[in-house]
C-alpha atoms as a PDB file:
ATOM      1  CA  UNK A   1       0.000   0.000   0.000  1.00  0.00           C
ATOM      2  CA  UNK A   2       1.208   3.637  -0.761  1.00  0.00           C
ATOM      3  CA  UNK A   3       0.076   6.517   0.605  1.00  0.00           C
ATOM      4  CA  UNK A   4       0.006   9.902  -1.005  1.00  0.00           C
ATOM      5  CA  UNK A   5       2.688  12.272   0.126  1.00  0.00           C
ATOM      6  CA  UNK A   6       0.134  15.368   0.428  1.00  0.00           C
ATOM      7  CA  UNK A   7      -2.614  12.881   1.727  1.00  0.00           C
ATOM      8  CA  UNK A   8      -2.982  14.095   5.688  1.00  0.00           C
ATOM      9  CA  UNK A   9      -5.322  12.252   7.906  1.00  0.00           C
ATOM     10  CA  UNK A  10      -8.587  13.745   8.088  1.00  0.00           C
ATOM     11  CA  UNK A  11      -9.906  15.902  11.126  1.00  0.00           C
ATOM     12  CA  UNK A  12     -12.491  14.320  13.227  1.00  0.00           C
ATOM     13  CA  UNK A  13     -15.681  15.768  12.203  1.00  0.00           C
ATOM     14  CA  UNK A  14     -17.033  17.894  15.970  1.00  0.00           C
ATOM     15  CA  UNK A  15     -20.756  16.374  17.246  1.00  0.00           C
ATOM     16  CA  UNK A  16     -22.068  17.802  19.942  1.00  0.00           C
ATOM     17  CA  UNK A  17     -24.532  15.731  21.587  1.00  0.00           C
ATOM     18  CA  UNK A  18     -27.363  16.865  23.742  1.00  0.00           C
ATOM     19  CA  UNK A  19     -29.845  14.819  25.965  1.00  0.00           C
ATOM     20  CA  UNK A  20     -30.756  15.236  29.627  1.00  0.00           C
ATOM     21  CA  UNK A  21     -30.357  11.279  30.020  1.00  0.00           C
ATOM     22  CA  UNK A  22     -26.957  10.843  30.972  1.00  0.00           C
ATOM     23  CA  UNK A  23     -27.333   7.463  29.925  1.00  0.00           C
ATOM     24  CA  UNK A  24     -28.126   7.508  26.442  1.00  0.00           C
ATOM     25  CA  UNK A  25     -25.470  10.540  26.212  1.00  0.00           C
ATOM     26  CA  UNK A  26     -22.974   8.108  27.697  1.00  0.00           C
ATOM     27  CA  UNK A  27     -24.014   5.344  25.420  1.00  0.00           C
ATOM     28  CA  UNK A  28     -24.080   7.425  22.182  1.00  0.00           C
ATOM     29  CA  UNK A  29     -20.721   8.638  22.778  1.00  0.00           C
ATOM     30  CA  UNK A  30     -19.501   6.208  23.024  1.00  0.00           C
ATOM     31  CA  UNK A  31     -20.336   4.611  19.882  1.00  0.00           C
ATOM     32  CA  UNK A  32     -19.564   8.252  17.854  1.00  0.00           C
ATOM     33  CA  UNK A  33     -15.638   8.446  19.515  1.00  0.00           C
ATOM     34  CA  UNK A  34     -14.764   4.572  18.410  1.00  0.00           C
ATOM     35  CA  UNK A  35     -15.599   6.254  14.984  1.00  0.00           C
ATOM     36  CA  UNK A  36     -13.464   8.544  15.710  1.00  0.00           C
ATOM     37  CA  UNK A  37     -15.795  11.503  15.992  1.00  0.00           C
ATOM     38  CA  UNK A  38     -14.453  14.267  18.475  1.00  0.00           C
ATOM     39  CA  UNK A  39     -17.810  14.587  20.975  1.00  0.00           C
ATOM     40  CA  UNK A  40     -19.066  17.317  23.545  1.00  0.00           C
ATOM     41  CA  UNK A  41     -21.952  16.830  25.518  1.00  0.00           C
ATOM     42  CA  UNK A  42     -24.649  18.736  26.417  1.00  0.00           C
ATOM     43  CA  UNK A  43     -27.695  17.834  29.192  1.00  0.00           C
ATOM     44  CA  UNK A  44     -29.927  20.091  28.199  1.00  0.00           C
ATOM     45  CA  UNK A  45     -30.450  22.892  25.470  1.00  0.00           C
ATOM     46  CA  UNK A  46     -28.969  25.808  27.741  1.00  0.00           C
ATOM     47  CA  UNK A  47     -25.503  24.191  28.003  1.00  0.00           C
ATOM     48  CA  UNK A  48     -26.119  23.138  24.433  1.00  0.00           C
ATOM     49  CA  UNK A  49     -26.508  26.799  23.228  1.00  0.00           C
ATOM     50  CA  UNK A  50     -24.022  27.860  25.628  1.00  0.00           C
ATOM     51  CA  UNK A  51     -21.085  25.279  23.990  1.00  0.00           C
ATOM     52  CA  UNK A  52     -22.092  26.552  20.287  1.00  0.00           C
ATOM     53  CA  UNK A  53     -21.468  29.848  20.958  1.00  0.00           C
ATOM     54  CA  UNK A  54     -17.883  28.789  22.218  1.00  0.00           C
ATOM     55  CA  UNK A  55     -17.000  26.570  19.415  1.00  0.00           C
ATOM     56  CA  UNK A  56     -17.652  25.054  16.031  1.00  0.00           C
ATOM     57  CA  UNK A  57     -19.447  21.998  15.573  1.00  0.00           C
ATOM     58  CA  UNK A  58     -19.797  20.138  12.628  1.00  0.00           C
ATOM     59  CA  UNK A  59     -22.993  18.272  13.685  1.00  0.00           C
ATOM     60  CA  UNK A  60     -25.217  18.030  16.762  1.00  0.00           C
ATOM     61  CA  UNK A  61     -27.471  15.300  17.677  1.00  0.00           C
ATOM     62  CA  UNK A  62     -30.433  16.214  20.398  1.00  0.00           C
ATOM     63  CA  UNK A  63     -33.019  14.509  22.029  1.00  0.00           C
ATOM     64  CA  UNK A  64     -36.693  15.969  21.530  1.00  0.00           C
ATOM     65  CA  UNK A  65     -38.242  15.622  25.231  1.00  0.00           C
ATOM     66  CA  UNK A  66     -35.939  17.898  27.559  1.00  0.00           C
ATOM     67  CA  UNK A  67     -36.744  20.580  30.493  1.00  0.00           C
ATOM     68  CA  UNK A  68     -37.102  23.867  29.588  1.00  0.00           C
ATOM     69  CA  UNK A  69     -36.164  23.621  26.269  1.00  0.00           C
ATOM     70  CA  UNK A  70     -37.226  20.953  23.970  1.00  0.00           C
ATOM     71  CA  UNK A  71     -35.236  19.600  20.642  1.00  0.00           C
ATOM     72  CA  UNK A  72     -37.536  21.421  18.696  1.00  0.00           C
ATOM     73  CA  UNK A  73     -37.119  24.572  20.145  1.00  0.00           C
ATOM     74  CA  UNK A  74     -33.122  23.751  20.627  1.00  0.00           C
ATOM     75  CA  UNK A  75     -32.997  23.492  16.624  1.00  0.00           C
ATOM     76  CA  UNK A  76     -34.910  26.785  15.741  1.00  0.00           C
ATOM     77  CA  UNK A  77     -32.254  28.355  18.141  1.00  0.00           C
ATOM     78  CA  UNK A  78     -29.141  27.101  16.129  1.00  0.00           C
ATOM     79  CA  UNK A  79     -30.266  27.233  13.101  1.00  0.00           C
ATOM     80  CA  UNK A  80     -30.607  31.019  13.846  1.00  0.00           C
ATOM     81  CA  UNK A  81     -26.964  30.672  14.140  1.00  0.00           C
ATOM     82  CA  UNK A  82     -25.878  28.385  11.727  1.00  0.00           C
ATOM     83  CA  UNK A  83     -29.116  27.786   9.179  1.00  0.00           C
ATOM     84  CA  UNK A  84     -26.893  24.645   7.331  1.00  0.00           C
ATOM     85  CA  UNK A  85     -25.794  23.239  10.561  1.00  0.00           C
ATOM     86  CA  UNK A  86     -26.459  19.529  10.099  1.00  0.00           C
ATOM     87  CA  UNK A  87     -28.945  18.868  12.722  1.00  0.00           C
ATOM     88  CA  UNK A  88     -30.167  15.158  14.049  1.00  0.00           C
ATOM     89  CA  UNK A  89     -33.442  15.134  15.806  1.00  0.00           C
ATOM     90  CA  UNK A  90     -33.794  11.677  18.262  1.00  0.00           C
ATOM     91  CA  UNK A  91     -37.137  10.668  20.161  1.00  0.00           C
ATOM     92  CA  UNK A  92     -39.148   8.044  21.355  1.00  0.00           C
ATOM     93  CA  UNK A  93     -42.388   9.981  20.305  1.00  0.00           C
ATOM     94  CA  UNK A  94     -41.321  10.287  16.939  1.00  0.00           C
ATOM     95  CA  UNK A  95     -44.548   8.021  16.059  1.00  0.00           C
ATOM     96  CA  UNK A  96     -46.404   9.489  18.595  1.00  0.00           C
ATOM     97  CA  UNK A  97     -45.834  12.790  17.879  1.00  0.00           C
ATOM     98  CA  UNK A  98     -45.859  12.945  14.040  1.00  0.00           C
ATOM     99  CA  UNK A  99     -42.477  14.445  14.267  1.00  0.00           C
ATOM    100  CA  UNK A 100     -40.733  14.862  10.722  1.00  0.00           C
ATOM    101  CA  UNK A 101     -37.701  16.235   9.137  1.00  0.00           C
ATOM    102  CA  UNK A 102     -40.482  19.013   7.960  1.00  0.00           C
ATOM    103  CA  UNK A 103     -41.989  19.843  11.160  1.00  0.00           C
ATOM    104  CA  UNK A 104     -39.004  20.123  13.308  1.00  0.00           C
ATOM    105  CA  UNK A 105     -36.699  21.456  10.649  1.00  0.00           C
ATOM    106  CA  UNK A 106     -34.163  18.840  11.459  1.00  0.00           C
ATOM    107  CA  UNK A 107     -31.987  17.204   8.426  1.00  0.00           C
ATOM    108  CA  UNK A 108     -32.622  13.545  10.064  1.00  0.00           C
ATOM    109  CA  UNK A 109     -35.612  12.310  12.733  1.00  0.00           C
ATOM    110  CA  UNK A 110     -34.402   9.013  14.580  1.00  0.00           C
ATOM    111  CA  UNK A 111     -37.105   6.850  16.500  1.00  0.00           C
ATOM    112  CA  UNK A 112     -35.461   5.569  19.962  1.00  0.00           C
ATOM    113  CA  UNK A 113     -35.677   1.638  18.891  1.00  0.00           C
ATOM    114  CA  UNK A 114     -33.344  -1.419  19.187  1.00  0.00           C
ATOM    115  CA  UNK A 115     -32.209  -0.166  15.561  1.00  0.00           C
ATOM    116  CA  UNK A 116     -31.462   3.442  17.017  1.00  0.00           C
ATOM    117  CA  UNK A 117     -27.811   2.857  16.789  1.00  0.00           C
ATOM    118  CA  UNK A 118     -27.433   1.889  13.482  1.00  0.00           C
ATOM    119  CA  UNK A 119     -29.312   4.135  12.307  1.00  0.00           C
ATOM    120  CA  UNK A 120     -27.335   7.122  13.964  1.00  0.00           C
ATOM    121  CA  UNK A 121     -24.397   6.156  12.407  1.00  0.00           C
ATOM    122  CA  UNK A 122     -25.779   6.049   8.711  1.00  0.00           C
ATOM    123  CA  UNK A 123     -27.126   9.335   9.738  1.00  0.00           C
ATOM    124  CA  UNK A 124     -24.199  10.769  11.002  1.00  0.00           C
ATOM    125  CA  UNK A 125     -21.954   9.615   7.992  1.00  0.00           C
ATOM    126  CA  UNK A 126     -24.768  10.639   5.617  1.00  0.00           C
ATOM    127  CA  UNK A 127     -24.797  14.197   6.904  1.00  0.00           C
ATOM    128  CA  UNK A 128     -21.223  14.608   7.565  1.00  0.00           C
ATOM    129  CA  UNK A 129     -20.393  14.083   3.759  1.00  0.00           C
ATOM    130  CA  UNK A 130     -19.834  17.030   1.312  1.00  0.00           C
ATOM    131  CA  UNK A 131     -23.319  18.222   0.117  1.00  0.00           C
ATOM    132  CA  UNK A 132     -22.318  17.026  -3.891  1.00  0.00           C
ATOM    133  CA  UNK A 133     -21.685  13.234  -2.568  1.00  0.00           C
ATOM    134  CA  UNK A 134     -24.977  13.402  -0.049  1.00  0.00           C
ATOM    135  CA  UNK A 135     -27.686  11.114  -1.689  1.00  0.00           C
ATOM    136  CA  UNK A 136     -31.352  11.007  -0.389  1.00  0.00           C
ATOM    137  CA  UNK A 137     -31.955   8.949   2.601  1.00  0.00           C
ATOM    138  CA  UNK A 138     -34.471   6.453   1.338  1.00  0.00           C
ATOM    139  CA  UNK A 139     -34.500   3.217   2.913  1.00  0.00           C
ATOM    140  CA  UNK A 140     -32.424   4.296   5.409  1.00  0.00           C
ATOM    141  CA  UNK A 141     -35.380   2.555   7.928  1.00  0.00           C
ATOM    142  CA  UNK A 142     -36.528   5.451  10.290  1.00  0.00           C
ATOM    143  CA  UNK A 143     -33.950   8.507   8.890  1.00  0.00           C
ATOM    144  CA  UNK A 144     -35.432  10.627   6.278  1.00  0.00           C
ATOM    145  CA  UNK A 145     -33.728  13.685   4.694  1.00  0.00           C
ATOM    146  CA  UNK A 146     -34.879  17.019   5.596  1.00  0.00           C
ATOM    147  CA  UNK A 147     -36.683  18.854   2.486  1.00  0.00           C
ATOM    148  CA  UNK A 148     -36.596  22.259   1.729  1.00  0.00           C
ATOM    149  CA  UNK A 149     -39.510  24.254   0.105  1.00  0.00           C
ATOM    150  CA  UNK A 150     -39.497  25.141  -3.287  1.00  0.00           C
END
């Protein structure tokens, strides 16, 4: 195998995770940094805020059902700061609730599920690439891409 002189290893992509349960924080974390994602957590949409205004992320990942401020909310907030942000909206309502990459204005919607995982990651990768390589996310079982109005 040969490398390419110029070729330099690429720089973790920044996620910043937010979620009041410091068990599915803990958990998805995990999973992101043995991808080799560079993580920063977040329990709720204050500290969340707070931590985007202090440095760049690439992607964040929030729960929907939080105190005070809810995922929803949480994502009309930063995309008043960054309106391309890549944005990943996770719940256990998502059924429940009728949430939707349209009504939340979220690029991906994840049901909480035994499949939650994988789908996270496929989400995360998806998002992550440059816009020209990004296909739709058809099939993808439970992540949809967000669509913009005409």
């Amino acid at each position: 195998m040969s490398a390419s002189k110029s070729a330099t290893p690429p720089v973790p992509a920044k996620i910043l995770l937010v979620d009041d349960n410091a068990l599915g924080l803990k958990a998805r974390k995990t999973v992101l940094e043995e991808l080799g994602y560079k993580i920063s957590l977040a329990s709720c949409g204050d500290d969340a805020l707070e931590s985007f205004g202090k440095q760049k992320f690439d992607l964040v990942v929030t729960d929907y059902k939080m105190p005070r401020m809810n995922g929803i909310e949480l994502i009309v907030q930063l995309r008043k700061k960054s309106p391309t942000l890549p944005i990943i909206l996770i719940s256990g309502y998502v059924d429940a609730l009728g949430l939707s990459e349209q009504n939340t204005n979220a690029d991906a919607v994840i049901q909480k599920s035994a499949n939650e995982v994988a789908h996270l990651v496929r989400a995360v990768a998806r998002l992550l690439r440059p816009k020209a390589a990004r296909k739709p996310a058809q099939g993808e079982g439970g992540v949809a891409k967000r669509k913009t109005a005409p």
